[in-house]
Protein backbone atom coordinates (compact mmCIF):
# COMPACT_ATOMS: atom_id res chain seq x y z
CA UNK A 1 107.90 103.84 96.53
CA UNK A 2 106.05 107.05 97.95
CA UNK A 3 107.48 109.43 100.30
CA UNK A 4 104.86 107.93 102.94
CA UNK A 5 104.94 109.22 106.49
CA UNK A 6 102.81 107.66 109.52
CA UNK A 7 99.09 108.63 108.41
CA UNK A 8 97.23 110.36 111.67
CA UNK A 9 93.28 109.37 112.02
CA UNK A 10 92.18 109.40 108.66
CA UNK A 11 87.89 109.98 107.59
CA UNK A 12 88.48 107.27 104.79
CA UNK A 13 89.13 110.38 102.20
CA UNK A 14 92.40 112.14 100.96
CA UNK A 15 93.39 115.50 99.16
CA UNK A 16 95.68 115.02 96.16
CA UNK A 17 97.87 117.93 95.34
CA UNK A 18 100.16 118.73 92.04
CA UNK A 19 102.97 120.70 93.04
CA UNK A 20 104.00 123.00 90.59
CA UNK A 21 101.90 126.05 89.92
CA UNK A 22 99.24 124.49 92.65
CA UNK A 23 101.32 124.31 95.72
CA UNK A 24 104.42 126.47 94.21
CA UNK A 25 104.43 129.14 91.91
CA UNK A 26 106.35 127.86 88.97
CA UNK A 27 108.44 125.49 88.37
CA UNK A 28 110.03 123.51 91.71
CA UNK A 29 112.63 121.44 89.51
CA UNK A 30 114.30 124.20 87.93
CA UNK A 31 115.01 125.99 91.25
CA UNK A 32 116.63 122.36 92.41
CA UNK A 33 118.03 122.43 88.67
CA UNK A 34 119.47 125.72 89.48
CA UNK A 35 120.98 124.87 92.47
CA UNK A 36 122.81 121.49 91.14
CA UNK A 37 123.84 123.93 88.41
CA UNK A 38 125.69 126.42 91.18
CA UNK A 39 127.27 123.13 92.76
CA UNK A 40 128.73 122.07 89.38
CA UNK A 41 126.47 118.84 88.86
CA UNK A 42 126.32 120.04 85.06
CA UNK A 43 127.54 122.52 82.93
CA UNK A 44 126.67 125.14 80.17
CA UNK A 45 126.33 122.58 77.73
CA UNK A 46 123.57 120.38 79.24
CA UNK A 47 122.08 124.16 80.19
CA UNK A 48 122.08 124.66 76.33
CA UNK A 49 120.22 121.31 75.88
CA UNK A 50 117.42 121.49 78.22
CA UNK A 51 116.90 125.16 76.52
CA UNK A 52 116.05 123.63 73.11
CA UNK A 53 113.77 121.07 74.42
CA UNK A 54 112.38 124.03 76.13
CA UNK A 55 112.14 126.05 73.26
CA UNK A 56 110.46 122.98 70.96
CA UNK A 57 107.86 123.11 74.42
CA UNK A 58 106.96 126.29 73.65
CA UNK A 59 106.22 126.36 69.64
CA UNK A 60 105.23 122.29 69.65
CA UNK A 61 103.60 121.20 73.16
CA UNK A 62 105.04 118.51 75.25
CA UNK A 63 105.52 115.13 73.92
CA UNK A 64 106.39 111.79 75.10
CA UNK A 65 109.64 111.61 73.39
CA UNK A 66 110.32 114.86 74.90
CA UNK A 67 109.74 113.70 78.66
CA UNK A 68 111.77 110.47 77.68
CA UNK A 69 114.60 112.90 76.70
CA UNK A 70 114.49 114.81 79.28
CA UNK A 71 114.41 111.92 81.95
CA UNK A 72 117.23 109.95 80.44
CA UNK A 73 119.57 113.12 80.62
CA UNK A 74 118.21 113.85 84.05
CA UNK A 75 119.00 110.81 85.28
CA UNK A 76 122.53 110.82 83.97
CA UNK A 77 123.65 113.69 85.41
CA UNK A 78 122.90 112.54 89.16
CA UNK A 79 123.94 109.16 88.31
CA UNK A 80 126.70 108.23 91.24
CA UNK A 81 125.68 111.26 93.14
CA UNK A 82 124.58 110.15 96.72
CA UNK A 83 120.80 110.64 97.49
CA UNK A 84 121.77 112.36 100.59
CA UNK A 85 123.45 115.40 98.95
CA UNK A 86 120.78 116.07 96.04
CA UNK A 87 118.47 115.86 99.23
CA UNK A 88 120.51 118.50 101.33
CA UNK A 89 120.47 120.15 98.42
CA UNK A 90 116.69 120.07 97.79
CA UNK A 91 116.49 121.59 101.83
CA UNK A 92 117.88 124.12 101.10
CA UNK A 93 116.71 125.56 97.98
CA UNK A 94 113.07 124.92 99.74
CA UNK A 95 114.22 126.88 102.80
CA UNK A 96 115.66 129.79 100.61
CA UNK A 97 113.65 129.47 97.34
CA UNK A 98 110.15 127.58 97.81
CA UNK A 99 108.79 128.50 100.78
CA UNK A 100 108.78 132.13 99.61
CA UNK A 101 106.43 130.58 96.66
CA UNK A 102 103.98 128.81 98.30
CA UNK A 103 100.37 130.29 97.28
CA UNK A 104 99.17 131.12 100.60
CA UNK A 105 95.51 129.98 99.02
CA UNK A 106 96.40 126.60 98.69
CA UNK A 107 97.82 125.72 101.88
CA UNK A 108 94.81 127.09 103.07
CA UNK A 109 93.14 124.65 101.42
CA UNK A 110 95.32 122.07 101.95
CA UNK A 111 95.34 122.60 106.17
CA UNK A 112 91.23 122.62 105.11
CA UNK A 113 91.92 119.27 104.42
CA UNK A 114 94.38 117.94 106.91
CA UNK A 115 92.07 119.60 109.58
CA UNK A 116 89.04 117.38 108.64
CA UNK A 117 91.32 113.96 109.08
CA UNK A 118 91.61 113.65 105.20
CA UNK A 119 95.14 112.29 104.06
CA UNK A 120 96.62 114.66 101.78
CA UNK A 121 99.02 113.64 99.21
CA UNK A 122 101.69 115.41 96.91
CA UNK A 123 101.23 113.67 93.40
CA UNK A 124 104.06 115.15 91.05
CA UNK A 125 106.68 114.77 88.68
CA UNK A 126 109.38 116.04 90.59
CA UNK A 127 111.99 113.70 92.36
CA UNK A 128 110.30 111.91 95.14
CA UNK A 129 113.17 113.09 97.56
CA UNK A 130 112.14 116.59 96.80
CA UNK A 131 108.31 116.18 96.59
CA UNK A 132 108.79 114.09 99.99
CA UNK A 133 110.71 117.00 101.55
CA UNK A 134 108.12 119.27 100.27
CA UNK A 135 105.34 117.34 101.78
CA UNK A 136 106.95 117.01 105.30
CA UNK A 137 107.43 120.96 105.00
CA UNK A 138 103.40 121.39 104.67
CA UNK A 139 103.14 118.94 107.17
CA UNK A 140 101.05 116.32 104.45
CA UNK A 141 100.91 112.47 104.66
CA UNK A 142 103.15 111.67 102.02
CA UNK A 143 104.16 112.57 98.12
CA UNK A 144 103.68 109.99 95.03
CA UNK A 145 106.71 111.28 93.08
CA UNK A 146 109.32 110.37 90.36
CA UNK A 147 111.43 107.91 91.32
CA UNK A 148 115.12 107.35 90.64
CA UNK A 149 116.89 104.15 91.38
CA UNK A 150 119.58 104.04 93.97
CA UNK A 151 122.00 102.09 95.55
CA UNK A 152 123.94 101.89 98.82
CA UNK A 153 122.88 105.61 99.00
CA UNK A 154 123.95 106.76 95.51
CA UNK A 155 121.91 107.10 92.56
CA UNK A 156 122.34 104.49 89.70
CA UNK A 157 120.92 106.62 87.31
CA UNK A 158 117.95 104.78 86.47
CA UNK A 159 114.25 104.80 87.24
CA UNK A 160 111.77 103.32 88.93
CA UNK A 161 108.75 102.36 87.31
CA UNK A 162 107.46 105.94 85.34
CA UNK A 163 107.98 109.40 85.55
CA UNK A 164 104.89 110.56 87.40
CA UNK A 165 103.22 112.53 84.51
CA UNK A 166 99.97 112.72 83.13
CA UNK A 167 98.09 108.83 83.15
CA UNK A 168 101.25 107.31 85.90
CA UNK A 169 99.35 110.08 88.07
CA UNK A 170 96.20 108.42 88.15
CA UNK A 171 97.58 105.45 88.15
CA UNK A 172 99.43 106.01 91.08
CA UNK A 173 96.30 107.68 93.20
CA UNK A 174 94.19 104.39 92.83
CA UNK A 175 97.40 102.49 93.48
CA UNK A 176 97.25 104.27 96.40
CA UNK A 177 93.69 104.52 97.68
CA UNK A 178 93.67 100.62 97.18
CA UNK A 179 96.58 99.92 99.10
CA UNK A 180 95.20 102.99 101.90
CA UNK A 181 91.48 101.57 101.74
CA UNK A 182 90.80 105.62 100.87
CA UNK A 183 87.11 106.32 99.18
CA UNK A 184 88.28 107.82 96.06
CA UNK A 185 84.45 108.62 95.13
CA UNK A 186 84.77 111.16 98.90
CA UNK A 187 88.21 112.07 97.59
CA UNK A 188 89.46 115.47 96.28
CA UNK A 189 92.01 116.37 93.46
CA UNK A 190 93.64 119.47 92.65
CA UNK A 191 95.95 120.19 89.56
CA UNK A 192 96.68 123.15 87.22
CA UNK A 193 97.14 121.56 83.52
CA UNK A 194 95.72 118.93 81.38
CA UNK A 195 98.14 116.58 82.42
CA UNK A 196 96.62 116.30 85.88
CA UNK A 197 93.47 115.32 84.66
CA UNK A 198 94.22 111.59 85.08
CA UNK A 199 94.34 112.10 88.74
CA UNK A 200 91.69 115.02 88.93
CA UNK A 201 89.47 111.82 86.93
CA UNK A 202 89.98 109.41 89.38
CA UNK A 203 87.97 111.60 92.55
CA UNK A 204 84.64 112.46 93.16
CA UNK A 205 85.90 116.03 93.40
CA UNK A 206 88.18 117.28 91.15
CA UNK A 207 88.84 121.04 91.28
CA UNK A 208 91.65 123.00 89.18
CA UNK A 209 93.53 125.25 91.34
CA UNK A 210 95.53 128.20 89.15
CA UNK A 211 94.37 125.97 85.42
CA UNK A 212 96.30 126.86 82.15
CA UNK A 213 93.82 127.74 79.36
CA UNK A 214 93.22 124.29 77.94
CA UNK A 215 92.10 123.16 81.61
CA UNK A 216 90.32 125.86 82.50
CA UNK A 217 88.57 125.62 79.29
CA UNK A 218 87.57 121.74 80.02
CA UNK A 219 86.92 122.53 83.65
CA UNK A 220 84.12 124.77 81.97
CA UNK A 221 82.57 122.48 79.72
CA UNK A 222 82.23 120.11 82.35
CA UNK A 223 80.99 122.36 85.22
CA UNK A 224 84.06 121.80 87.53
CA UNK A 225 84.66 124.53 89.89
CA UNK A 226 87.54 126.65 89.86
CA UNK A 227 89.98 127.89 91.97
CA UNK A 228 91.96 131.01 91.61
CA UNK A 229 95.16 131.88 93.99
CA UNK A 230 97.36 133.69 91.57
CA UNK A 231 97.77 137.72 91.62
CA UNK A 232 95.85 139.40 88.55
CA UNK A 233 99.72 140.12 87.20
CA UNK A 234 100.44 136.41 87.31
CA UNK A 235 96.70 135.24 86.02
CA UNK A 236 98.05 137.42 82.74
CA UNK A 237 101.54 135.87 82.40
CA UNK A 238 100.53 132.27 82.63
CA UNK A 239 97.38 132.51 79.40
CA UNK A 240 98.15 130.64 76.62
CA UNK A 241 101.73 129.52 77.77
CA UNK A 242 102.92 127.32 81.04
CA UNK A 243 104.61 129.27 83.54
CA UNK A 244 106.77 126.83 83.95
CA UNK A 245 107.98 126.73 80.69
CA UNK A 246 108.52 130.72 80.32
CA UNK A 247 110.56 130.52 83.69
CA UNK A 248 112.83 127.57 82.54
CA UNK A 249 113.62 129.18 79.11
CA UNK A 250 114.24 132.25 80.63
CA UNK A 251 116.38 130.98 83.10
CA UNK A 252 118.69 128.68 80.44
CA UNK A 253 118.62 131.76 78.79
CA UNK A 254 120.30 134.21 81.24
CA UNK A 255 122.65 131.47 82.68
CA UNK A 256 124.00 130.85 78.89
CA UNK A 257 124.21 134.63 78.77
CA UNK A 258 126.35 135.39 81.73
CA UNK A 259 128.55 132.42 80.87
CA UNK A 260 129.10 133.91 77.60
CA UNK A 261 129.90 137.29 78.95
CA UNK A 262 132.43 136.11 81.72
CA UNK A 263 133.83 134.01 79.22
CA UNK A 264 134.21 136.78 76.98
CA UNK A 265 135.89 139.18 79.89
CA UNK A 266 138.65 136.57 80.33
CA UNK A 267 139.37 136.39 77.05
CA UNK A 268 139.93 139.91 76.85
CA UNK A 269 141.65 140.04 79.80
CA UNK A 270 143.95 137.81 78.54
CA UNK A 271 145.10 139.85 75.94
């Protein structure tokens, strides 16, 4: 089910948002990931893991089997873990981490939109929980996120329905503007990568905010417009690659690093 506060007066449209690298510059999982990390949820070994599906991202694309790989390890790890701790968790990595990220452009846009009585809606693939929390933040009707299965307040470790990704995101929105009696045709969606074009398909406005090369390159050919919120620094670190990805490898990277130094240190130590 959607994160789905109260709706205030609505004009019969809504704002859909992606989260990550539209809202939030980079990626908001692996600063929860991160977190969970610091708090012992996982160890180096599951670090090591997500690196080489990160690295096969990288030289190969994403692929289904990848996001089914991905999930099913996800999942695990949280399994028996109570929803209200990954969730205290998630408040504070958005106090101390997120909010600092926030592209001051978009939640320009996105008051814009909350300002003219249209409901605006997170739509992403991050835990519900977190894209809930996230939503209530930037004071938005609701999220349409990922979500997990749980059970007398502790996760179970399986999933509900999809991961929201790619054609589960437009999916979702007309679930959604059915159930909301919302005019999709009046209706405005914002993403930053191919994979939100489901969603971006289903409005009458679609407009990529921050877009990877392959969107912005569709976004041209079919006379979207275009909106730019990154720094001229970050515009040049996200061609040709997904920010996201870069900032996940990295990070496996130097967490599998300092692990093998300390490790090292206390085996010389012990000599």
């Amino acid at each position: 089910m959607p994160s789905h506060p109260t709706p205030t007066t609505s004009s019969g449209a809504a704002a859909f948002f992606d989260v990550d690298n539209t809202i939030i510059r980079g990626a908001s999982a692996f600063h929860l990931a991160r977190a969970l990390y610091q708090r012992r949820f996982f160890g180096t070994s599951d670090l090591l893991r997500f690196g080489l599906i990160q690295a096969k991202y990288l030289v190969f694309g994403e692929s289904r089997s990848q996001i089914e790989t991905v999930r099913t390890r996800a999942l695990s790890l949280i399994a028996g873990r109570s929803v209200a701790e990954v969730t205290a968790v998630g408040e504070e990595v958005y106090d101390t981490v997120l909010a600092l990220r926030i592209f001051p452009g978009t939640k320009r846009l996105l008051d814009e939109h909350l300002a003219a009585g249209d409901q605006v809606w997170l739509v992403t693939a991050t835990p519900v929980e977190i894209g809930g929390l996230i939503a209530r933040r930037l004071g938005a009707t609701g999220c349409l996120g990922t979500v997990a299965e749980h059970d007398g307040g502790y996760y179970t470790g399986a999933l509900i329905g999809d991961l929201m990704h790619g054609e589960a995101k437009g999916a979702a929105v007309r679930e959604l503007a059915e159930r909301e009696g919302l005019d999709l045709e009046a209706s405005y969606a914002y993403g930053d990568s191919l994979n939100d074009l489901p969603m971006m398909r289903s409005v009458g406005h679609p407009c990529p905010i921050n877009p990877d090369v392959r969107l912005r390159r569709y976004a041209k050919e079919v006379g979207w417009p275009i909106r730019e919120f990154r720094g001229r620094g970050q515009r040049a670190a996200g061609r040709g690659v997904r920010t996201a990805s870069w900032a996940g490898a990295a990070w496996v990277a130097g967490l599998v690093v300092r692990a093998a130094r300390r490790s090292l240190r206390k085996r010389l130590q012990g000599r």
